[in-house]
PDB file of N, CA and C in Angstrom:
ATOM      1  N   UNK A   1      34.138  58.208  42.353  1.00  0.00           N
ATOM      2  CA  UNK A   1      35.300  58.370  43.197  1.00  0.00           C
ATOM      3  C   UNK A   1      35.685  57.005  43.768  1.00  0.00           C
ATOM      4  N   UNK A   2      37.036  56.591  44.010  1.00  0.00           N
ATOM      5  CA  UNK A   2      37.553  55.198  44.186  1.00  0.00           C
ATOM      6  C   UNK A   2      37.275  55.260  45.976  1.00  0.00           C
ATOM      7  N   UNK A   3      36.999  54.133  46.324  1.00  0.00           N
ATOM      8  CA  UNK A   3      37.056  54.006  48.074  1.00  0.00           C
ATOM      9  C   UNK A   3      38.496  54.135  48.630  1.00  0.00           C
ATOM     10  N   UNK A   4      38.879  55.024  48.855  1.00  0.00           N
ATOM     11  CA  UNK A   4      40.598  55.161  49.525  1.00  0.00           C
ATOM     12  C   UNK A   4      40.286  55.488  50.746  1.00  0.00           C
ATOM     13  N   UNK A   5      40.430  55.021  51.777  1.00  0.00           N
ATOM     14  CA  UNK A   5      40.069  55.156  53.222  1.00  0.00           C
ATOM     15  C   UNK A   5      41.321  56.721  53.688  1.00  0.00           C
ATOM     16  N   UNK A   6      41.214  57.224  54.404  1.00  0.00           N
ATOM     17  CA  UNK A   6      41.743  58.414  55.364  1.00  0.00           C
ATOM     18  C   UNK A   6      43.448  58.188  55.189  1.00  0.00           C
ATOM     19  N   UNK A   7      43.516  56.769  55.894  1.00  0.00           N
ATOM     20  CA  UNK A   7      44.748  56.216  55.993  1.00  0.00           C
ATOM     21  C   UNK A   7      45.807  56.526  54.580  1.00  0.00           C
ATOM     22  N   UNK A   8      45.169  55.779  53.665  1.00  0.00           N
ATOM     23  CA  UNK A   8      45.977  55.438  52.346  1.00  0.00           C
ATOM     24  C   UNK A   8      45.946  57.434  52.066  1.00  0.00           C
ATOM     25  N   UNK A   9      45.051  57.870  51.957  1.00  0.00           N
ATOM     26  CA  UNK A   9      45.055  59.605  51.281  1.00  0.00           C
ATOM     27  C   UNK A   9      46.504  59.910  52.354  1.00  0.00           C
ATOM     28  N   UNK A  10      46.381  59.721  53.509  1.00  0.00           N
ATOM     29  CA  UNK A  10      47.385  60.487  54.229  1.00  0.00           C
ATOM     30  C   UNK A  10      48.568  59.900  53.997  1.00  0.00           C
ATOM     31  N   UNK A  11      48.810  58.521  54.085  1.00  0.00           N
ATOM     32  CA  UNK A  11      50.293  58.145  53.644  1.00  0.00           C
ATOM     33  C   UNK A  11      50.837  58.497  52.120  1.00  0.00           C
ATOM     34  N   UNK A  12      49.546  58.743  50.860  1.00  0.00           N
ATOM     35  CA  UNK A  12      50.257  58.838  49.768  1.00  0.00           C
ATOM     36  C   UNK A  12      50.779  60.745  49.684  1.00  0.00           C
ATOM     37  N   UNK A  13      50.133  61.523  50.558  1.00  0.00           N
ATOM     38  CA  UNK A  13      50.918  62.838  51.080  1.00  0.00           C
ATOM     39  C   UNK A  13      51.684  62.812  51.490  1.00  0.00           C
ATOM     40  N   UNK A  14      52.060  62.276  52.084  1.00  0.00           N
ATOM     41  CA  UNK A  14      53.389  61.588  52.575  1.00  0.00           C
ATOM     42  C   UNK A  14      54.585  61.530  51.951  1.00  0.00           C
ATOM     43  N   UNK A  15      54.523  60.475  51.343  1.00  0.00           N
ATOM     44  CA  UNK A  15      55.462  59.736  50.510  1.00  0.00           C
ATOM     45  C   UNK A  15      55.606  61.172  49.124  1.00  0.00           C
ATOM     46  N   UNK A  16      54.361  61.953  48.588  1.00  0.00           N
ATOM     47  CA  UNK A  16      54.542  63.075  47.977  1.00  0.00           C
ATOM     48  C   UNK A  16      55.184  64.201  48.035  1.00  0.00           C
ATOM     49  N   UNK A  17      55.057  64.566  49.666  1.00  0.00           N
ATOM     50  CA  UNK A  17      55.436  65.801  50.260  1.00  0.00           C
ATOM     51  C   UNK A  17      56.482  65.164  51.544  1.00  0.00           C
ATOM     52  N   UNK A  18      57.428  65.132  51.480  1.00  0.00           N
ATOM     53  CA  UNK A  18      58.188  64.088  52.601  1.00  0.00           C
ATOM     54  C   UNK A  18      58.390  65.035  53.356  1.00  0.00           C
ATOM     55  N   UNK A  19      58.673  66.549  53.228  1.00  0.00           N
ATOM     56  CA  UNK A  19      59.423  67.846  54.187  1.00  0.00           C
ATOM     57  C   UNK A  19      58.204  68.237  54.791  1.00  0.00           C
ATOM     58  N   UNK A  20      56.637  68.210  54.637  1.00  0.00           N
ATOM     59  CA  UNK A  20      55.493  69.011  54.829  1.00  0.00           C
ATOM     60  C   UNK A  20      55.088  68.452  56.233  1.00  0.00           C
ATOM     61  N   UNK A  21      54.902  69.750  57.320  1.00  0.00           N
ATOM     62  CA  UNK A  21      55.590  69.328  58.622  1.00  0.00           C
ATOM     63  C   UNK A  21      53.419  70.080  59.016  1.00  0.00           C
ATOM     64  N   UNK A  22      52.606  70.173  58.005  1.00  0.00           N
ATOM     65  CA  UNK A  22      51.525  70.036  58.585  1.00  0.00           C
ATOM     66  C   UNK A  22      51.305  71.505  59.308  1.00  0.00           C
ATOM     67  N   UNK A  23      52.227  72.337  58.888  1.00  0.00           N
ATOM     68  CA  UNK A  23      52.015  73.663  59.906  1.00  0.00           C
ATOM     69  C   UNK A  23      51.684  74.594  58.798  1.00  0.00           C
ATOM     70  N   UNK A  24      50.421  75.370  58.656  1.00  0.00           N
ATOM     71  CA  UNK A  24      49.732  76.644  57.518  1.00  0.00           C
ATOM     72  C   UNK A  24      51.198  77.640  57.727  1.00  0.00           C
ATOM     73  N   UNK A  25      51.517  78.360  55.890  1.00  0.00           N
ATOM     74  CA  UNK A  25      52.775  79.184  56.129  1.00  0.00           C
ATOM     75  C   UNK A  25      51.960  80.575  56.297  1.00  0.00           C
ATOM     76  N   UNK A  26      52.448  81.322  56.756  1.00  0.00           N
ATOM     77  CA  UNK A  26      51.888  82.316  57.658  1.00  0.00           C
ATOM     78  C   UNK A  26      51.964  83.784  56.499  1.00  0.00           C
ATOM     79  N   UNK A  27      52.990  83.547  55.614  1.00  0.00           N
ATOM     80  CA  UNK A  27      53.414  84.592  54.977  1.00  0.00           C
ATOM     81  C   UNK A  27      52.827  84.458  53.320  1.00  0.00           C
ATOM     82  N   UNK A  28      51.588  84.328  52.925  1.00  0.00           N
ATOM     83  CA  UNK A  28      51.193  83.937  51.679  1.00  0.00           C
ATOM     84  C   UNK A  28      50.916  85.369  51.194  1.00  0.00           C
ATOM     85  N   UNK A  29      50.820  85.468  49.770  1.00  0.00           N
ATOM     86  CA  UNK A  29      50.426  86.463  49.053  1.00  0.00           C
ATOM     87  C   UNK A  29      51.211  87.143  48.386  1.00  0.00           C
ATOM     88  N   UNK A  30      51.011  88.414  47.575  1.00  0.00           N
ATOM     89  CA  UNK A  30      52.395  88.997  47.291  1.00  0.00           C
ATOM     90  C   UNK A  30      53.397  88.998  47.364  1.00  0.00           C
ATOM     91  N   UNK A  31      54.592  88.589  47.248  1.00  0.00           N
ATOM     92  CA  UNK A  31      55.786  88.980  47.379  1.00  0.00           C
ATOM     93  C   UNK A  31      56.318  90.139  46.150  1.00  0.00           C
ATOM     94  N   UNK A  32      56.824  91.008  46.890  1.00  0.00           N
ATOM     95  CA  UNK A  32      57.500  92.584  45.982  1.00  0.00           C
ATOM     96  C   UNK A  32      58.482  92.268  46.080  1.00  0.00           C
ATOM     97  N   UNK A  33      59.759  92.786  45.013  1.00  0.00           N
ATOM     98  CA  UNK A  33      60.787  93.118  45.232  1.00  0.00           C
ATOM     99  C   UNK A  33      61.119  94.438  46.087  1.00  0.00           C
ATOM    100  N   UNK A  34      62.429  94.765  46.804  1.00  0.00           N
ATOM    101  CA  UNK A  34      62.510  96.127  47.712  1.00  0.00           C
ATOM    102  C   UNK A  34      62.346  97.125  46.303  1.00  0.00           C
ATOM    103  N   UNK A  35      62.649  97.136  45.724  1.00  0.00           N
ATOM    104  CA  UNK A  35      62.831  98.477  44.692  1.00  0.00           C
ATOM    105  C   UNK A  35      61.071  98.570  44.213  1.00  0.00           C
ATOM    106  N   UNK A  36      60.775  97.746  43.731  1.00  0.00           N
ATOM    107  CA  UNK A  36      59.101  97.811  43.335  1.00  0.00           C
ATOM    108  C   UNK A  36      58.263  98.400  43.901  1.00  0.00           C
ATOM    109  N   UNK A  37      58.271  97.249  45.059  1.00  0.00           N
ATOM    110  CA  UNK A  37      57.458  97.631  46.319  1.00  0.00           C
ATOM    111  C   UNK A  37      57.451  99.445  46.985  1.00  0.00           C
ATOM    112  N   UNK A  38      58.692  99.600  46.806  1.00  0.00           N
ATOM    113  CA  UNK A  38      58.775 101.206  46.806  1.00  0.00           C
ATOM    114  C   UNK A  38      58.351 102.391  46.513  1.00  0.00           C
ATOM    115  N   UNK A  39      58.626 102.097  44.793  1.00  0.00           N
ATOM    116  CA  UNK A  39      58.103 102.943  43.669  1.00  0.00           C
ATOM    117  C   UNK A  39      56.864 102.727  43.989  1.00  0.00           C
ATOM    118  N   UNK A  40      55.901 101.384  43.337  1.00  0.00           N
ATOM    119  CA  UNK A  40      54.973 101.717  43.115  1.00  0.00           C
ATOM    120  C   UNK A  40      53.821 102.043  44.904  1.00  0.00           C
ATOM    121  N   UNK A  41      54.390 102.028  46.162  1.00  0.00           N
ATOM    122  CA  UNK A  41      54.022 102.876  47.122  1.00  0.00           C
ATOM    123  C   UNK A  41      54.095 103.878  47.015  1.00  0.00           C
ATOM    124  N   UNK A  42      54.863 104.449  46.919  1.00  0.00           N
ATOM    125  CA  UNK A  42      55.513 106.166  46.725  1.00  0.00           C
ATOM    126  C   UNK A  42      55.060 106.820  46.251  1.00  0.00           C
ATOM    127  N   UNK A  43      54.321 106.215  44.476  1.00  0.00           N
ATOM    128  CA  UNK A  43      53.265 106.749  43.376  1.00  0.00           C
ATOM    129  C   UNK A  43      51.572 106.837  43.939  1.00  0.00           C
ATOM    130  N   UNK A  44      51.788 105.916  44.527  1.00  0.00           N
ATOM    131  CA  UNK A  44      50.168 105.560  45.154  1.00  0.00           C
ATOM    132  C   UNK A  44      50.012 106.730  46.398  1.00  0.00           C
ATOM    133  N   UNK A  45      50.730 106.386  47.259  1.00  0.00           N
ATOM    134  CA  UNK A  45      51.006 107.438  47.980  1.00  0.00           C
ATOM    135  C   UNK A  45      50.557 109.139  48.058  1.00  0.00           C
ATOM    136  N   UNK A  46      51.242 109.695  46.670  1.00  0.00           N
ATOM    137  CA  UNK A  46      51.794 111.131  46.575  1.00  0.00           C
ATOM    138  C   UNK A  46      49.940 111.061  45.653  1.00  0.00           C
ATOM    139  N   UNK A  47      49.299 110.070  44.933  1.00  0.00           N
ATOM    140  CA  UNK A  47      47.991 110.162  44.406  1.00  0.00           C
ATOM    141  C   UNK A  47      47.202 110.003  44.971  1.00  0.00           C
ATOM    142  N   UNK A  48      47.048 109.507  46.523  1.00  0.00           N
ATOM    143  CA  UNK A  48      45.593 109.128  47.131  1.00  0.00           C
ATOM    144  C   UNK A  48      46.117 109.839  48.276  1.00  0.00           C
ATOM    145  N   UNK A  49      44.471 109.729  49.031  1.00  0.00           N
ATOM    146  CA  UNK A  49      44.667 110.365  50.666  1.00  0.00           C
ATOM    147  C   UNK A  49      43.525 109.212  51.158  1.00  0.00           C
ATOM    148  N   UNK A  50      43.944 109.332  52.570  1.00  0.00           N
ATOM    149  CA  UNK A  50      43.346 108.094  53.128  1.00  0.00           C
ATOM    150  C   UNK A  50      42.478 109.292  54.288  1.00  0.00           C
ATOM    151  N   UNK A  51      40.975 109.237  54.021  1.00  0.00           N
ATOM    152  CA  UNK A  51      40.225 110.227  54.670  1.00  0.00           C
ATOM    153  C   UNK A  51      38.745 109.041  54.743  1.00  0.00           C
ATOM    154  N   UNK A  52      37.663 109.798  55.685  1.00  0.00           N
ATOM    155  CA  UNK A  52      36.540 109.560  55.810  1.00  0.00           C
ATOM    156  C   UNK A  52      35.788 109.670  54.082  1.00  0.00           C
ATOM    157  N   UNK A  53      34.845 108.578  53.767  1.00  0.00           N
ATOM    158  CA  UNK A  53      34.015 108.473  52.375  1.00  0.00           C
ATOM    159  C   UNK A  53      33.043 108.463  52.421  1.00  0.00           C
ATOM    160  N   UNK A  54      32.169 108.379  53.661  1.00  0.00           N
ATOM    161  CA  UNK A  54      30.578 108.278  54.434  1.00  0.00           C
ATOM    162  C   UNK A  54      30.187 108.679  55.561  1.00  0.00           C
ATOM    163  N   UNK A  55      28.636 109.145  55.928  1.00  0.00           N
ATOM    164  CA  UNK A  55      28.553 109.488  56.754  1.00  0.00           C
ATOM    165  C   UNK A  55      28.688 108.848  57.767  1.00  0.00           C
ATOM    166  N   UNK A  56      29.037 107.512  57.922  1.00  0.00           N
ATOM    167  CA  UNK A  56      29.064 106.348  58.382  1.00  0.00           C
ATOM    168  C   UNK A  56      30.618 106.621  59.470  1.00  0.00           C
ATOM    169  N   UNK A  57      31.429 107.240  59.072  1.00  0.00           N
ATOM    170  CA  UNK A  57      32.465 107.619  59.406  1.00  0.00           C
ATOM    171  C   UNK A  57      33.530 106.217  58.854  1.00  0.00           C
ATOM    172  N   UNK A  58      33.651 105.815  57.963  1.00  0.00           N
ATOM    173  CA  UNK A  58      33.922 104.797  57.183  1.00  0.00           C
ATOM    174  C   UNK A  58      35.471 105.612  56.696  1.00  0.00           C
ATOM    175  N   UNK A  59      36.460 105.035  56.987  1.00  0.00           N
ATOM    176  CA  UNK A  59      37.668 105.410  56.047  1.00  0.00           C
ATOM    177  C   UNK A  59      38.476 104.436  54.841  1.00  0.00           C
ATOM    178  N   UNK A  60      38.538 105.361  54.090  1.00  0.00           N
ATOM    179  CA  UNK A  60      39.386 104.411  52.902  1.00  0.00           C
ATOM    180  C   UNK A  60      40.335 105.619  51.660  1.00  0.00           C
ATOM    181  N   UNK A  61      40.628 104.894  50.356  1.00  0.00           N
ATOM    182  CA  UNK A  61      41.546 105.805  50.387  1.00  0.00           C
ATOM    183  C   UNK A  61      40.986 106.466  49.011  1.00  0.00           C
ATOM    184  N   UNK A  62      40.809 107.719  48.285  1.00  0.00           N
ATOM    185  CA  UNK A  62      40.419 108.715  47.619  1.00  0.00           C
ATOM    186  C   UNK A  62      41.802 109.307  46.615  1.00  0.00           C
ATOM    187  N   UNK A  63      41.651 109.063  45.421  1.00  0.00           N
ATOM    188  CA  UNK A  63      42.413 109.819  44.628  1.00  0.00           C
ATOM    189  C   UNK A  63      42.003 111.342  44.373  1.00  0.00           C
ATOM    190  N   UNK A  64      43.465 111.944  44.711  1.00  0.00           N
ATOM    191  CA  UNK A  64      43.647 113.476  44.618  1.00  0.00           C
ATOM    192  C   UNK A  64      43.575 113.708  43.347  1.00  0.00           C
ATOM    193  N   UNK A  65      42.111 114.761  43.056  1.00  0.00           N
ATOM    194  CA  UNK A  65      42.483 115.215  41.740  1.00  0.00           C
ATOM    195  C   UNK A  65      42.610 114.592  40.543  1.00  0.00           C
ATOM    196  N   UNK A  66      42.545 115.170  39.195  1.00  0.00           N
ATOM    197  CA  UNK A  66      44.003 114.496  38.125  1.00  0.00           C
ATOM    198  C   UNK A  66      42.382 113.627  37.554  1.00  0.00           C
ATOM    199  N   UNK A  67      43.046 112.962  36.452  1.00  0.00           N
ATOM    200  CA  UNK A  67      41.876 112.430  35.735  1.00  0.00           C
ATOM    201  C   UNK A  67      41.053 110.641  36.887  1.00  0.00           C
ATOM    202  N   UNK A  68      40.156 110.560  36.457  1.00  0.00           N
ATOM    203  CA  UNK A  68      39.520 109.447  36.727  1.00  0.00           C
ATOM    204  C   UNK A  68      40.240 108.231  36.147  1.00  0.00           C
ATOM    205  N   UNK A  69      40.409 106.937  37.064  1.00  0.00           N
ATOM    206  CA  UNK A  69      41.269 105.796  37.255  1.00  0.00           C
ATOM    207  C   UNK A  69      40.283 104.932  36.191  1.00  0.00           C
TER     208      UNK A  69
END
Protein backbone atom coordinates (compact mmCIF):
# COMPACT_ATOMS: atom_id res chain seq x y z
CA UNK A 1 0.00 0.00 0.00
CA UNK A 2 1.49 3.57 -1.07
CA UNK A 3 2.05 6.11 2.09
CA UNK A 4 -0.88 8.71 1.31
CA UNK A 5 -1.30 10.55 4.54
CA UNK A 6 -5.28 11.33 5.76
CA UNK A 7 -4.93 14.71 4.11
CA UNK A 8 -4.18 13.74 0.38
CA UNK A 9 -7.14 10.51 0.77
CA UNK A 10 -9.54 13.34 1.85
CA UNK A 11 -8.79 16.00 -0.72
CA UNK A 12 -8.67 13.36 -3.64
CA UNK A 13 -12.67 12.65 -2.35
CA UNK A 14 -13.04 15.73 -2.85
CA UNK A 15 -12.05 16.75 -6.01
CA UNK A 16 -14.03 13.06 -6.91
CA UNK A 17 -17.22 13.67 -5.20
CA UNK A 18 -17.47 17.66 -5.28
CA UNK A 19 -21.58 17.60 -4.15
CA UNK A 20 -20.84 14.86 -1.12
CA UNK A 21 -21.84 17.01 1.86
CA UNK A 22 -20.52 14.00 4.36
CA UNK A 23 -24.11 13.36 5.70
CA UNK A 24 -25.17 9.04 5.66
CA UNK A 25 -28.55 8.98 3.17
CA UNK A 26 -31.11 7.80 5.41
CA UNK A 27 -33.31 6.11 2.76
CA UNK A 28 -31.10 3.04 1.37
CA UNK A 29 -32.44 -0.22 0.17
CA UNK A 30 -35.24 -1.19 -1.98
CA UNK A 31 -36.85 1.07 -3.93
CA UNK A 32 -40.51 -0.37 -5.46
CA UNK A 33 -42.39 1.07 -7.92
CA UNK A 34 -46.25 2.20 -6.50
CA UNK A 35 -47.88 -0.50 -8.69
CA UNK A 36 -45.30 -3.40 -7.65
CA UNK A 37 -44.90 -2.62 -4.35
CA UNK A 38 -48.70 -3.20 -4.17
CA UNK A 39 -49.31 -6.32 -5.96
CA UNK A 40 -46.67 -8.09 -4.74
CA UNK A 41 -47.94 -6.90 -0.83
CA UNK A 42 -51.41 -7.75 -1.49
CA UNK A 43 -50.25 -11.46 -2.70
CA UNK A 44 -48.07 -11.86 0.35
CA UNK A 45 -50.60 -10.55 2.38
CA UNK A 46 -53.90 -12.64 1.41
CA UNK A 47 -50.87 -15.92 1.80
CA UNK A 48 -49.34 -15.38 5.21
CA UNK A 49 -50.60 -14.49 8.74
CA UNK A 50 -48.46 -12.80 11.10
CA UNK A 51 -49.10 -14.95 14.51
CA UNK A 52 -46.99 -16.35 17.49
CA UNK A 53 -44.23 -19.49 16.11
CA UNK A 54 -42.81 -20.42 19.75
CA UNK A 55 -43.31 -20.95 22.97
CA UNK A 56 -41.14 -18.15 23.44
CA UNK A 57 -44.03 -15.94 22.43
CA UNK A 58 -41.89 -14.95 19.36
CA UNK A 59 -43.99 -13.48 16.34
CA UNK A 60 -43.37 -13.74 12.68
CA UNK A 61 -45.14 -14.49 9.64
CA UNK A 62 -46.62 -18.25 8.60
CA UNK A 63 -47.98 -19.25 5.24
CA UNK A 64 -51.71 -20.21 5.09
CA UNK A 65 -52.14 -23.50 3.80
CA UNK A 66 -51.59 -24.29 -0.07
CA UNK A 67 -48.37 -26.09 -1.02
CA UNK A 68 -44.86 -25.60 0.68
CA UNK A 69 -42.64 -22.40 -0.54
Amino acid sequence: MSDITLREIHARHKRNHPNDKGVPKKGKGITWSKQSKHCTLDEFYKTHVYTFIDSNLTKGWIKIGGEEE
